[in-house]
N, C-alpha and C. Protein backbone atom coordinates (compact mmCIF):
# COMPACT_ATOMS: atom_id res chain seq x y z
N UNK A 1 0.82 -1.20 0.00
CA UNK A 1 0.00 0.00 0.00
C UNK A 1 0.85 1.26 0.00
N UNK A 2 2.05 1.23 0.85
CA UNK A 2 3.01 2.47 0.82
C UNK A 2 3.44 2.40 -0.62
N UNK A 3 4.12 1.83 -1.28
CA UNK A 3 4.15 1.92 -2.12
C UNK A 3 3.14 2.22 -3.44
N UNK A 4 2.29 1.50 -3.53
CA UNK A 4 1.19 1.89 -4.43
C UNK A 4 0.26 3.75 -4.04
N UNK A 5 1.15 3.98 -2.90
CA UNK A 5 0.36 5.39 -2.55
C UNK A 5 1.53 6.25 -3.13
N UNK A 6 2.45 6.03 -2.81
CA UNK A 6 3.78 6.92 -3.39
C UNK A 6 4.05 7.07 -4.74
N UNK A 7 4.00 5.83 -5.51
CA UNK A 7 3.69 5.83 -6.69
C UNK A 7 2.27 6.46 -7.92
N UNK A 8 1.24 6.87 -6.80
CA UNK A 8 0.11 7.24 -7.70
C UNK A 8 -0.39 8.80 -6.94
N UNK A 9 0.30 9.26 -5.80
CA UNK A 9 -0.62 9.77 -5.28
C UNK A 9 -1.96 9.70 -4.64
N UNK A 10 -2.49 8.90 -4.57
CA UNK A 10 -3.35 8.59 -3.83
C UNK A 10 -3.75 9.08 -2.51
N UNK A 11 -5.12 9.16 -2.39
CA UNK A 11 -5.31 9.61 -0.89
C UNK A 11 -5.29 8.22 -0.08
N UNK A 12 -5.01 8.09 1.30
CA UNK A 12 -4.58 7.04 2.20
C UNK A 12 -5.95 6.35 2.15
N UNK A 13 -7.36 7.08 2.71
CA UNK A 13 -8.56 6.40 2.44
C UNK A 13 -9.08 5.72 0.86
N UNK A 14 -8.38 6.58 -0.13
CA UNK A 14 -8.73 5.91 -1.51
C UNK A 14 -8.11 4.71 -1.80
N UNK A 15 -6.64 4.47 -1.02
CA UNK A 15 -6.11 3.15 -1.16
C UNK A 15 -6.82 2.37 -0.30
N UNK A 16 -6.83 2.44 0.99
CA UNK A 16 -7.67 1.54 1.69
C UNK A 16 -8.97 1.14 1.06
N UNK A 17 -9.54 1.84 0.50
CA UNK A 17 -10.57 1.13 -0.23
C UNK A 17 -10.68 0.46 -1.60
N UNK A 18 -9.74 0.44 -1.89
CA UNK A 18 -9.24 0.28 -3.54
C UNK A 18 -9.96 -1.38 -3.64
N UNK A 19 -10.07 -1.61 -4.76
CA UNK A 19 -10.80 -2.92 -4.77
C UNK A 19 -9.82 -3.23 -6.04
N UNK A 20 -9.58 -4.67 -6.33
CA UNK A 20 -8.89 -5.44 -7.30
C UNK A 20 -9.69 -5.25 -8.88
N UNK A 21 -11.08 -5.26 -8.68
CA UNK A 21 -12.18 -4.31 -9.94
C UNK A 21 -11.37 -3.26 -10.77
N UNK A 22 -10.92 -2.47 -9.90
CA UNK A 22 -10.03 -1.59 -10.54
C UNK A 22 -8.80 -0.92 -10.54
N UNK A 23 -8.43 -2.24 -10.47
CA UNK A 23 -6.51 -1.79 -10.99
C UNK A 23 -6.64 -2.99 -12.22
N UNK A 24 -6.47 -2.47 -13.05
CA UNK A 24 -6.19 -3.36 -14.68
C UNK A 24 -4.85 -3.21 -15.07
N UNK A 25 -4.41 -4.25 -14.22
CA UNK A 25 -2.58 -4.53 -14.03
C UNK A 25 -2.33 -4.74 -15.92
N UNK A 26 -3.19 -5.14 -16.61
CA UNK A 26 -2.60 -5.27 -18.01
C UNK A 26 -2.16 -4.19 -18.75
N UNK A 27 -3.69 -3.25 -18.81
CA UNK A 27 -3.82 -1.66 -19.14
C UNK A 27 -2.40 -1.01 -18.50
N UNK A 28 -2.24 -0.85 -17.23
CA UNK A 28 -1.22 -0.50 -16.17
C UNK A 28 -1.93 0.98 -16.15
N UNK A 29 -3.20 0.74 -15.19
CA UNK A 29 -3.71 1.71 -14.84
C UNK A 29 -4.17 1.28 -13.27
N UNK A 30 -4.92 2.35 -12.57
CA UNK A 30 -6.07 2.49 -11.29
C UNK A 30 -7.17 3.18 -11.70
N UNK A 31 -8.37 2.84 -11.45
CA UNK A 31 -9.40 3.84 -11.82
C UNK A 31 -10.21 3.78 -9.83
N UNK A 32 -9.82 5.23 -9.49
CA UNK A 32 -10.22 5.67 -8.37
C UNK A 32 -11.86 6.09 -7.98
N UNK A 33 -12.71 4.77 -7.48
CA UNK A 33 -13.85 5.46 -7.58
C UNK A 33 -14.58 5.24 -5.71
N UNK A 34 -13.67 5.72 -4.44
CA UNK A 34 -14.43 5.01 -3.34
C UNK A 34 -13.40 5.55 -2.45
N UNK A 35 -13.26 5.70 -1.37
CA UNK A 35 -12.31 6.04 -0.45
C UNK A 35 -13.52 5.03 0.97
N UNK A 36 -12.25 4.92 2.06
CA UNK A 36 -12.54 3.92 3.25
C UNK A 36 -12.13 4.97 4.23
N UNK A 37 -13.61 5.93 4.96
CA UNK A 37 -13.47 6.93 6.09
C UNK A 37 -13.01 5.91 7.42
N UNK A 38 -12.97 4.57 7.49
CA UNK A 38 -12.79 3.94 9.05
C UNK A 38 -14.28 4.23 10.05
N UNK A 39 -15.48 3.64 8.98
CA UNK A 39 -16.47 3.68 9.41
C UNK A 39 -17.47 2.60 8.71
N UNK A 40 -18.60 1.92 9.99
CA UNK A 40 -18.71 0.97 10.00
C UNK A 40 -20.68 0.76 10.12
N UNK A 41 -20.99 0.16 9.45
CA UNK A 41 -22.62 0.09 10.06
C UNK A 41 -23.10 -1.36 9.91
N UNK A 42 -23.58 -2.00 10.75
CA UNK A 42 -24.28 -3.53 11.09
C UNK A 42 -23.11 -4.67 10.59
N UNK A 43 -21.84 -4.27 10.99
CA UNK A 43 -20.68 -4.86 10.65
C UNK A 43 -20.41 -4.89 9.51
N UNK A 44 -20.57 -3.78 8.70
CA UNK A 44 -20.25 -3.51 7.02
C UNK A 44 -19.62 -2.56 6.87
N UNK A 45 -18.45 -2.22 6.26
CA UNK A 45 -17.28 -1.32 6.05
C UNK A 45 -18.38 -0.18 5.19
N UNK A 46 -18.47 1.00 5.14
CA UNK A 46 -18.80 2.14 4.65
C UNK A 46 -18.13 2.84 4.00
N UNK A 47 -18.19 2.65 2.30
CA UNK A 47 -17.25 3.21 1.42
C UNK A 47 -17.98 4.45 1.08
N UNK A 48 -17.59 5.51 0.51
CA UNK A 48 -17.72 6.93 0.21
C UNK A 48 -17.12 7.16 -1.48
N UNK A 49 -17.83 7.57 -2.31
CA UNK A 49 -17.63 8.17 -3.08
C UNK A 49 -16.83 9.25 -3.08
N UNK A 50 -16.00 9.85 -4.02
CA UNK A 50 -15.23 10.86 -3.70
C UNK A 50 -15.98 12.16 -3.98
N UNK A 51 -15.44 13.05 -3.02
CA UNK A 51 -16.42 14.48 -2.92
C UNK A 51 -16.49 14.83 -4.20
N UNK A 52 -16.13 15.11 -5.20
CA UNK A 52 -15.85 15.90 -6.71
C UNK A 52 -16.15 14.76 -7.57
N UNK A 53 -16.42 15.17 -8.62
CA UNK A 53 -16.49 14.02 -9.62
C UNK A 53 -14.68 13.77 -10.07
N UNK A 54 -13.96 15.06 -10.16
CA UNK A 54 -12.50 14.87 -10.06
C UNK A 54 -12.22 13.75 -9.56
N UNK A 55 -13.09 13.47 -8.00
CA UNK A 55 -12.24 12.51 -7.75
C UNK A 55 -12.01 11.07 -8.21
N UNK A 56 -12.94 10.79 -8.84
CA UNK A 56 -13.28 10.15 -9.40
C UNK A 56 -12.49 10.21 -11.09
N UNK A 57 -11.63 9.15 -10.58
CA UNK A 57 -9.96 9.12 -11.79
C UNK A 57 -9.27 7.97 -12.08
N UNK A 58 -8.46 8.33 -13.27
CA UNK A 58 -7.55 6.93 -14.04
C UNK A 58 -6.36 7.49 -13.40
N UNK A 59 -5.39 6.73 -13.08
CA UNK A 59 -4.23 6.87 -13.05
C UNK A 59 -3.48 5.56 -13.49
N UNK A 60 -2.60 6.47 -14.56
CA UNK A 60 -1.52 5.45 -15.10
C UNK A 60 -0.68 4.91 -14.14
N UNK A 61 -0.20 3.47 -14.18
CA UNK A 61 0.95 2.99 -13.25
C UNK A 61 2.05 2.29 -13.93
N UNK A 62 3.51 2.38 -13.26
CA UNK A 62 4.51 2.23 -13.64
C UNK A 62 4.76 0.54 -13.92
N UNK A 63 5.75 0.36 -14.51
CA UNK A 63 5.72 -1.15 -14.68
C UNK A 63 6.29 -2.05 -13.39
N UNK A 64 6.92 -1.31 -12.60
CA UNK A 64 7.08 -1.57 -11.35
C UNK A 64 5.86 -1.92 -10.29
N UNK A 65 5.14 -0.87 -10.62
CA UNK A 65 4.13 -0.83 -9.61
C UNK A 65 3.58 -1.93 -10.13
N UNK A 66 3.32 -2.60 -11.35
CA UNK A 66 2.22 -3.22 -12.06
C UNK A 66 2.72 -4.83 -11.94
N UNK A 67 4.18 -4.79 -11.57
CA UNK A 67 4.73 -6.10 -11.35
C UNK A 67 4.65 -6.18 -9.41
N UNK A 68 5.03 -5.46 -8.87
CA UNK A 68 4.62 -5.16 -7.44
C UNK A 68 3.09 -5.65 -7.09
N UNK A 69 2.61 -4.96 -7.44
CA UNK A 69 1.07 -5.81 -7.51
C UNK A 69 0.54 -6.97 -7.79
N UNK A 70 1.08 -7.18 -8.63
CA UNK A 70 0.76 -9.17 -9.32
C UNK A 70 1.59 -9.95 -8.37
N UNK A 71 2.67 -9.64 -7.78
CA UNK A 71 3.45 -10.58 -6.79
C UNK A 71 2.39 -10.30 -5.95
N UNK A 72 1.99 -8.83 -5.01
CA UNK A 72 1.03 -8.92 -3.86
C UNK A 72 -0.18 -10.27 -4.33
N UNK A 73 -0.33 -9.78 -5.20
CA UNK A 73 -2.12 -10.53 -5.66
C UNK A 73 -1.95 -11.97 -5.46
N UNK A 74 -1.00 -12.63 -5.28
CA UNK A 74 -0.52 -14.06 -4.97
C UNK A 74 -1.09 -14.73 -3.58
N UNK A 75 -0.56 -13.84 -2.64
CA UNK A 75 -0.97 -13.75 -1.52
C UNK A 75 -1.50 -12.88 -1.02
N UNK A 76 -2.60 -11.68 -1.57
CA UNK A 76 -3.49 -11.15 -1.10
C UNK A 76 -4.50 -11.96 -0.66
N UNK A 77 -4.63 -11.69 0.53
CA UNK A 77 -6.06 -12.05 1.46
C UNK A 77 -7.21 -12.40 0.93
N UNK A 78 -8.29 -12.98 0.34
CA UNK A 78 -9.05 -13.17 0.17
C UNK A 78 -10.28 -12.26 1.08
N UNK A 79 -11.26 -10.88 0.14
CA UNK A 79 -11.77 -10.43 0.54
C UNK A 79 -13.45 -10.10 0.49
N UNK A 80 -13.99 -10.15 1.24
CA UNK A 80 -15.61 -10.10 1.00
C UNK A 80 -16.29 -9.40 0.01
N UNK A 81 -14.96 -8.14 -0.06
CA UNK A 81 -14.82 -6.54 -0.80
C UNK A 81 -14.55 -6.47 -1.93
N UNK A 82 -13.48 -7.08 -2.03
CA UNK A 82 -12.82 -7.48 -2.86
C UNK A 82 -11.47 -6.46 -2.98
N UNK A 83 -11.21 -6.36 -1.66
CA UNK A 83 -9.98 -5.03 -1.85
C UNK A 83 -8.76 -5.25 -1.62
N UNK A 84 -7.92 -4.38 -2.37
CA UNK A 84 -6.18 -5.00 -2.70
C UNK A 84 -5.12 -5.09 -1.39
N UNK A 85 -5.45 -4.35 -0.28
CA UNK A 85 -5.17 -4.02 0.72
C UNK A 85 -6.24 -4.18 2.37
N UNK A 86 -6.58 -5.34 2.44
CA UNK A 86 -6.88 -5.97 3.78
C UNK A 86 -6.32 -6.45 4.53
N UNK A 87 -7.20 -6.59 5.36
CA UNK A 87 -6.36 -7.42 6.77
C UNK A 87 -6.39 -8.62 6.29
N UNK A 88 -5.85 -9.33 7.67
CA UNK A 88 -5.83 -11.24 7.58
C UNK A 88 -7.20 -11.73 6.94
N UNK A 89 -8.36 -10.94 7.80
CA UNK A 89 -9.65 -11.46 7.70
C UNK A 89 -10.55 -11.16 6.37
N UNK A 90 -9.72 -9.91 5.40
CA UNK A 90 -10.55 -9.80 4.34
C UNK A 90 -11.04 -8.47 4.93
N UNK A 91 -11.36 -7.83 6.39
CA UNK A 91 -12.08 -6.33 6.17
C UNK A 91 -10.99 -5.62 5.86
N UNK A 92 -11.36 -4.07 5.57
CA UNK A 92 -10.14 -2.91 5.60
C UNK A 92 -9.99 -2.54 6.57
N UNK A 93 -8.60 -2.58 6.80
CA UNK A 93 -7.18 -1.90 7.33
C UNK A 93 -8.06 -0.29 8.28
N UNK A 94 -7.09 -0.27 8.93
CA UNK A 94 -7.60 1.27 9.47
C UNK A 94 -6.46 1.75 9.67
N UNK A 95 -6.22 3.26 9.61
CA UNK A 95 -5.15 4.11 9.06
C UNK A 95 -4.15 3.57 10.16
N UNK A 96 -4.57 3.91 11.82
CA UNK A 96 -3.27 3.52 12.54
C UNK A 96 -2.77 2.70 12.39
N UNK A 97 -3.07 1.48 12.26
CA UNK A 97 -2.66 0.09 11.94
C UNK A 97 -1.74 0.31 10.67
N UNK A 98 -1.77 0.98 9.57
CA UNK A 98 -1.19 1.09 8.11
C UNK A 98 -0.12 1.50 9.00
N UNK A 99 0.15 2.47 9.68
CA UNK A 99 1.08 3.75 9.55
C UNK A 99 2.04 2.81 11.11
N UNK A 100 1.44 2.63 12.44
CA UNK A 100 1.99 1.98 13.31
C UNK A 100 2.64 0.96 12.71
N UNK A 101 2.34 -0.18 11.43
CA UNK A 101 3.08 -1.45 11.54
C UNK A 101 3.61 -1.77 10.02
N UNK A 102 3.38 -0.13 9.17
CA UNK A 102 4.42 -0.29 8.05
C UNK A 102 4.69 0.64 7.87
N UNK A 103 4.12 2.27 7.62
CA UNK A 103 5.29 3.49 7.39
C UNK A 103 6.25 3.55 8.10
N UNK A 104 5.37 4.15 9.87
CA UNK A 104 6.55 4.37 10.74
C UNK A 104 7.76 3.57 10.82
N UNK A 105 7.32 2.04 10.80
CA UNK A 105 8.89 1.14 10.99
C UNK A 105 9.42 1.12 9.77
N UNK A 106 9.35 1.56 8.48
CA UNK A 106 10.09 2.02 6.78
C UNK A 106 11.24 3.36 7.42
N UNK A 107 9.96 4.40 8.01
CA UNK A 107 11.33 5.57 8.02
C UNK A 107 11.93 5.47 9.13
N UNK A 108 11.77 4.59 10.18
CA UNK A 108 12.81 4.17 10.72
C UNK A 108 14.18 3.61 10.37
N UNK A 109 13.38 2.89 9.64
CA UNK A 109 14.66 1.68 9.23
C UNK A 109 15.52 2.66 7.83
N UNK A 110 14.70 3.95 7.18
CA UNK A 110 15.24 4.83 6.26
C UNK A 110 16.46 5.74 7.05
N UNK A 111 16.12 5.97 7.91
CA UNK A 111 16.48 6.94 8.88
C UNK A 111 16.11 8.58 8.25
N UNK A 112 14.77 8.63 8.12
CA UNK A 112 14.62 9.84 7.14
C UNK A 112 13.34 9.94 8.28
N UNK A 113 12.89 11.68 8.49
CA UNK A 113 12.27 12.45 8.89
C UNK A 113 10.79 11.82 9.17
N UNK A 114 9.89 11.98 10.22
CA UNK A 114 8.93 11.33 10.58
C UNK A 114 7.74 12.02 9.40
N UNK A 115 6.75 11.20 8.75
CA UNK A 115 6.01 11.70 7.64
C UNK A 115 4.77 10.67 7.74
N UNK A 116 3.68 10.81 7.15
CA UNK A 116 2.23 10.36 7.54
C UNK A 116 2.24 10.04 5.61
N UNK A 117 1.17 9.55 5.38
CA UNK A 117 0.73 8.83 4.11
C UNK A 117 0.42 9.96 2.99
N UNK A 118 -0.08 10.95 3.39
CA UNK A 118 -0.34 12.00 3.06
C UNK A 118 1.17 12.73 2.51
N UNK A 119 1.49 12.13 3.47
CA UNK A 119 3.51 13.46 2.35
C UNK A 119 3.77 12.38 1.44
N UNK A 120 3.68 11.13 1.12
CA UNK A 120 3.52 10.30 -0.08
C UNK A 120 3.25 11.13 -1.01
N UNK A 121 1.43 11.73 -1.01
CA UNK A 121 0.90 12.23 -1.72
C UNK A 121 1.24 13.55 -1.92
N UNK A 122 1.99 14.38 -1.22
CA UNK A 122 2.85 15.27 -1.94
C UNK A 122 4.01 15.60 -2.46
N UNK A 123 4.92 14.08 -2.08
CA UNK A 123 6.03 13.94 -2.55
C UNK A 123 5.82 13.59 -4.05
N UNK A 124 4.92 12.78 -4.25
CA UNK A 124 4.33 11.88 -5.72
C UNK A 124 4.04 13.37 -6.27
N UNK A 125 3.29 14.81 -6.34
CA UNK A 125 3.17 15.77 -6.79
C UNK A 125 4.17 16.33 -7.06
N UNK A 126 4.96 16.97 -5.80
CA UNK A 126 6.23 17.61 -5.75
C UNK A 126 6.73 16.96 -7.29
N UNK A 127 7.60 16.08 -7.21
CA UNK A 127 8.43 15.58 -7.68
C UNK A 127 8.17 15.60 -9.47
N UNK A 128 6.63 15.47 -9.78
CA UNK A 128 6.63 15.33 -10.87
C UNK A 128 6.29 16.73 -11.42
N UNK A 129 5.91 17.71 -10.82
CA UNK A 129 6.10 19.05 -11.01
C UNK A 129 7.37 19.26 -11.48
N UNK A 130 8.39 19.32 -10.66
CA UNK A 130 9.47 19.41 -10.66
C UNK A 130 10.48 18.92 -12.03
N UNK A 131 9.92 17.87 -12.70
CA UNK A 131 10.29 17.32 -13.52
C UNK A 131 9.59 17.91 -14.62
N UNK A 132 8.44 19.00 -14.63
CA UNK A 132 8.00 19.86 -15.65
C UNK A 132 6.81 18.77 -16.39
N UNK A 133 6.27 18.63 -15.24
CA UNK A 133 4.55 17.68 -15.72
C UNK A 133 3.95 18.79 -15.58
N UNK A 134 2.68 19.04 -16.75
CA UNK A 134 1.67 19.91 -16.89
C UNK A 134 0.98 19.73 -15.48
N UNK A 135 0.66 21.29 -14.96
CA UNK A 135 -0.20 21.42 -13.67
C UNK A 135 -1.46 20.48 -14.09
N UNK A 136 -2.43 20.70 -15.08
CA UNK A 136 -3.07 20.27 -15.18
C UNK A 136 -3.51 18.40 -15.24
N UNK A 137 -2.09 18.29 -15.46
CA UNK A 137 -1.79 16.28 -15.49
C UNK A 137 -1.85 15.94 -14.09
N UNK A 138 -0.76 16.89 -13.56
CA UNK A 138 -0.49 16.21 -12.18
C UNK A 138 -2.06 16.77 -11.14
N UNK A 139 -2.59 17.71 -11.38
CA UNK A 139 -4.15 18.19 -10.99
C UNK A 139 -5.32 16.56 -11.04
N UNK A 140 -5.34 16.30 -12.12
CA UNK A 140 -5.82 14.98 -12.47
C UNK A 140 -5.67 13.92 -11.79
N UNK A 141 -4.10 13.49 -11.38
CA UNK A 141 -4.07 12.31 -10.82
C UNK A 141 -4.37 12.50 -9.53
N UNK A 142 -4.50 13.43 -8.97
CA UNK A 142 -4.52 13.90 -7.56
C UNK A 142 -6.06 13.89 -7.30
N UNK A 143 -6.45 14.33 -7.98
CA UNK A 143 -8.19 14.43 -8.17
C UNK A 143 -8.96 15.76 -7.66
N UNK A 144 -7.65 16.33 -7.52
CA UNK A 144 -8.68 17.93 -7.43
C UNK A 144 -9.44 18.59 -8.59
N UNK A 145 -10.46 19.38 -7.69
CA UNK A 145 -11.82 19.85 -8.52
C UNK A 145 -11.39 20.51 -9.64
N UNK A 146 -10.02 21.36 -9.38
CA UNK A 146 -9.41 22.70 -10.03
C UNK A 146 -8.28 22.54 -9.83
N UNK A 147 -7.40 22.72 -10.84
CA UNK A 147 -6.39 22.61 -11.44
C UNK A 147 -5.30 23.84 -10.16
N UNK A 148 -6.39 24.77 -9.88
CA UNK A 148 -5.71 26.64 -9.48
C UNK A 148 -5.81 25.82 -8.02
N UNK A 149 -6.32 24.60 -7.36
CA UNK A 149 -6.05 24.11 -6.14
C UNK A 149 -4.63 23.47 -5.91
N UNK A 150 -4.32 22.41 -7.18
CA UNK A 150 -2.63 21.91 -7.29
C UNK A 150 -1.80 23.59 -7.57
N UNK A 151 -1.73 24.19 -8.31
CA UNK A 151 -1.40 25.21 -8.39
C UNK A 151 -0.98 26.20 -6.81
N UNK A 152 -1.76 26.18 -6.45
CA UNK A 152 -1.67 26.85 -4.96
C UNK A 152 -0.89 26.36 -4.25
N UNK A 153 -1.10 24.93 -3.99
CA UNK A 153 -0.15 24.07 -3.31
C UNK A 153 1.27 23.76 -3.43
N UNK A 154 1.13 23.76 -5.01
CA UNK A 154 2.76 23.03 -5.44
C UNK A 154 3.67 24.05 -5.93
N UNK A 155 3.01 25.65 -6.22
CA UNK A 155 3.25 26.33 -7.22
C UNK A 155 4.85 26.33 -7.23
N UNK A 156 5.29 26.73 -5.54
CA UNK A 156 6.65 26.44 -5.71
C UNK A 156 7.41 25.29 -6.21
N UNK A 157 7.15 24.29 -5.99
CA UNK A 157 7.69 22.74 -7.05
C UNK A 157 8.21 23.15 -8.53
N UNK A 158 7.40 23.76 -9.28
CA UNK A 158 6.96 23.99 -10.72
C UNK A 158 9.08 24.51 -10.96
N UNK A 159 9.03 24.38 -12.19
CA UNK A 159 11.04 24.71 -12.41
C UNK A 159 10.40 26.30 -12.75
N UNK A 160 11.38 27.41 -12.55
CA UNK A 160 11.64 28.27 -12.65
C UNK A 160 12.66 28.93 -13.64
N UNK A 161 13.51 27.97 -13.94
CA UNK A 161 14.26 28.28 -15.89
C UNK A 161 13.39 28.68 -16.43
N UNK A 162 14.05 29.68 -17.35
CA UNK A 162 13.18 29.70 -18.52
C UNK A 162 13.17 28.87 -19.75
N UNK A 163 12.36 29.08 -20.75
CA UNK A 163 12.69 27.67 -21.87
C UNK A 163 12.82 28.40 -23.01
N UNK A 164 12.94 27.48 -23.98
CA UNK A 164 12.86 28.87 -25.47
C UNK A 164 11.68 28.51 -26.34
N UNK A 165 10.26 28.09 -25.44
CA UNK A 165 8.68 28.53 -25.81
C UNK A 165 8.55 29.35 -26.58
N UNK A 166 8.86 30.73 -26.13
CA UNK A 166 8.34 31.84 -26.96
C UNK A 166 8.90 31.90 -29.03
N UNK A 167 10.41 31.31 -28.59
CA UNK A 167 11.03 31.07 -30.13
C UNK A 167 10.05 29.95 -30.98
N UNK A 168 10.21 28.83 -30.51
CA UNK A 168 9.66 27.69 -31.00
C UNK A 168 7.79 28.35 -30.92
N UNK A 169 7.46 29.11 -30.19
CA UNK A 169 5.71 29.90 -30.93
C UNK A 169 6.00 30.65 -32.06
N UNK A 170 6.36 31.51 -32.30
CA UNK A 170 6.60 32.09 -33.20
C UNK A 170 7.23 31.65 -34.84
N UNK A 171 8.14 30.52 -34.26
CA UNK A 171 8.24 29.33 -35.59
C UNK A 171 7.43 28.87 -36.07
N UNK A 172 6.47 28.59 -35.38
CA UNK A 172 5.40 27.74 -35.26
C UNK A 172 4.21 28.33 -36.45
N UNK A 173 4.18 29.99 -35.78
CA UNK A 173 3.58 30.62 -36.54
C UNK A 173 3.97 31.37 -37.85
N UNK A 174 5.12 31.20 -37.90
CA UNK A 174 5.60 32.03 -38.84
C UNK A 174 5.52 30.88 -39.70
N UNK A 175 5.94 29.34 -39.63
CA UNK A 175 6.00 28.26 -40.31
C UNK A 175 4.61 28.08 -40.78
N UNK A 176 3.39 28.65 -40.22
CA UNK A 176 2.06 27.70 -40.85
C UNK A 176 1.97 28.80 -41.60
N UNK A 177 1.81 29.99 -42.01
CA UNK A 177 2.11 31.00 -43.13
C UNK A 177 2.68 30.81 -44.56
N UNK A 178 3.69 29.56 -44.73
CA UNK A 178 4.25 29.44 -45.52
C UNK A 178 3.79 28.13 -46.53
N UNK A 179 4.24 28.22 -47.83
CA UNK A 179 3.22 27.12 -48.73
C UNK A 179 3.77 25.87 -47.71
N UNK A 180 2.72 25.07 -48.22
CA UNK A 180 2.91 23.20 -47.58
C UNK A 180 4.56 22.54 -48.10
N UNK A 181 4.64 22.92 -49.30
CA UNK A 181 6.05 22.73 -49.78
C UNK A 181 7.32 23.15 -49.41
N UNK A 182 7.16 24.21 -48.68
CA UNK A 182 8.39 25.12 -47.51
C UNK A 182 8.37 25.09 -46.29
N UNK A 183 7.31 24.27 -45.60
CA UNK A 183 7.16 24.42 -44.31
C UNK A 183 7.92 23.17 -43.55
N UNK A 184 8.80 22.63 -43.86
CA UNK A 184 9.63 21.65 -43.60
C UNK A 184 10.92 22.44 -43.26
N UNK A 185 11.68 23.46 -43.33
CA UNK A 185 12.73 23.82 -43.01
C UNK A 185 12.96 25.09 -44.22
N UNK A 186 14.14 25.59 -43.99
CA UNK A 186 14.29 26.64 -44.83
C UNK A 186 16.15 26.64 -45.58
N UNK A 187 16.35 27.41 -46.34
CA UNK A 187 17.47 27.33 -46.83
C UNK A 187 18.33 28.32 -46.39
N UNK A 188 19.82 27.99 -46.61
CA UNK A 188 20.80 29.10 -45.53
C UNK A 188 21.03 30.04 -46.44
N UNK A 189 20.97 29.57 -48.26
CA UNK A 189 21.36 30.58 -48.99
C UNK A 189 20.00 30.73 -49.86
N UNK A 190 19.58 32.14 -49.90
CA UNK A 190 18.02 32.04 -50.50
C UNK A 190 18.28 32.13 -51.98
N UNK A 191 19.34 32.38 -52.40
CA UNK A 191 18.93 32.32 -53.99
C UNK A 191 18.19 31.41 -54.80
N UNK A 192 17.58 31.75 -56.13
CA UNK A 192 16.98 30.14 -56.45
C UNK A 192 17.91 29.58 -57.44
N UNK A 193 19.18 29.71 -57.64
CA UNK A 193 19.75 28.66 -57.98
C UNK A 193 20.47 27.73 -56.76
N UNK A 194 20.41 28.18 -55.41
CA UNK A 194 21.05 27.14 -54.81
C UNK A 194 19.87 26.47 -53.82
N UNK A 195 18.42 26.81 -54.00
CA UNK A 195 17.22 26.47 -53.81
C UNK A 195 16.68 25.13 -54.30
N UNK A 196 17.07 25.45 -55.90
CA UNK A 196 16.54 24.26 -57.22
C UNK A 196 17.84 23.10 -56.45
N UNK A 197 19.09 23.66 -56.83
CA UNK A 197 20.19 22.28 -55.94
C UNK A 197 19.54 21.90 -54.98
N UNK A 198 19.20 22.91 -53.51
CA UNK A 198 19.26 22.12 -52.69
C UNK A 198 18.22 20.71 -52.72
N UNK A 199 17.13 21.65 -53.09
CA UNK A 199 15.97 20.70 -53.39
C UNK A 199 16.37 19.43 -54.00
N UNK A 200 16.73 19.23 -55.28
CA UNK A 200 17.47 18.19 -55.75
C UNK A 200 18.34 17.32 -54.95
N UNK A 201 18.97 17.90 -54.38
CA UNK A 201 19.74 16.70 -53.36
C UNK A 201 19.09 15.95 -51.89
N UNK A 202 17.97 16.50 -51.97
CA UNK A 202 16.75 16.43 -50.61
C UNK A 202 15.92 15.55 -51.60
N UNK A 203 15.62 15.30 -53.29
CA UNK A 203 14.79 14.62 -53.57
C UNK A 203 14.77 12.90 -53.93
């Protein structure tokens, strides 16, 4: 589960409720439709839809994650739920239990800074910001309503170089202006006798 949360972003309740229905280890996707509040009625786990229809999402997964999973699925628990992440008995997990008897003893044994399931889910943001993923991609996997919510949060993540966008627009435009027959590149010497050559040796 730590892993499959670090890897997708995920909220801690959306993994706990995750059901085997939808992770299509072939595709190498998750489709997020349920989160597990740690609430219970006539001895039946109480799943929740996600507040936004946002939340309600695909997320692509790595081939790691997708081989990680098929080893779990070997010896995953057999569940009433049918979910990827249960206890012995088949119900869901409840957060202390996740965090008491597998994060906390990970960053122990990491020797790295005390962190909850939740900095998963902003490390998994951070990071791919950082690497110059469209706000709007990494907005998606996260499942916020609005794009200007990841934005707020991560804005600092985002790289701060500049790029040479503005050149490559203006190519862009200056290139669709020109006949279909020239819009492939241009020549260093414009005359048209070394035009007709070049052409010729390009044909």
């Amino acid at each position: 589960m730590i892993f499959t949360v670090a890897m997708t972003g995920m909220r801690h309740g959306e993994a706990l409720g995750l059901q085997w229905g939808d992770v299509d280890l072939g595709a190498g996707n998750i489709r997020v439709r349920r989160t597990w509040p740690d609430k219970w009625r006539d001895d039946e786990p109480i799943f929740y839809v996600p507040k936004s229809k946002n939340g309600v999402r695909e997320i692509p997964i790595s081939v790691e994650l997708v081989q990680a999973l098929k080893r779990w699925k070997l010896s995953c628990p057999v569940s009433k739920w049918d979910l990827v992440f249960p206890k012995k008995d088949g119900a869901p997990h409840d957060r202390k239990t996740i965090l008491r008897a597998g994060l906390h003893p990970a960053i122990r044994r990491a020797e790295v800074k005390k962190l909850d399931m939740h900095a998963l889910r902003h490390t998994f943001a951070s990071l791919l910001l950082s690497q110059g993923a469209p706000i709007t991609e990494v907005s998606s996997y996260l499942g916020h309503a609005d794009p200007q919510i990841t934005l707020k949060v991560y804005s600092h993540w985002m790289p701060k170089t500049k790029t040479d966008s503005i050149s490559r627009l203006t190519g862009m435009i200056l290139n669709a202006k020109k006949p279909a027959d020239e819009q492939d590149g241009h020549f260093v010497d414009t005359s048209k006798k070394v035009q007709l050559e070049e052409k010729a040796v390009n044909a």
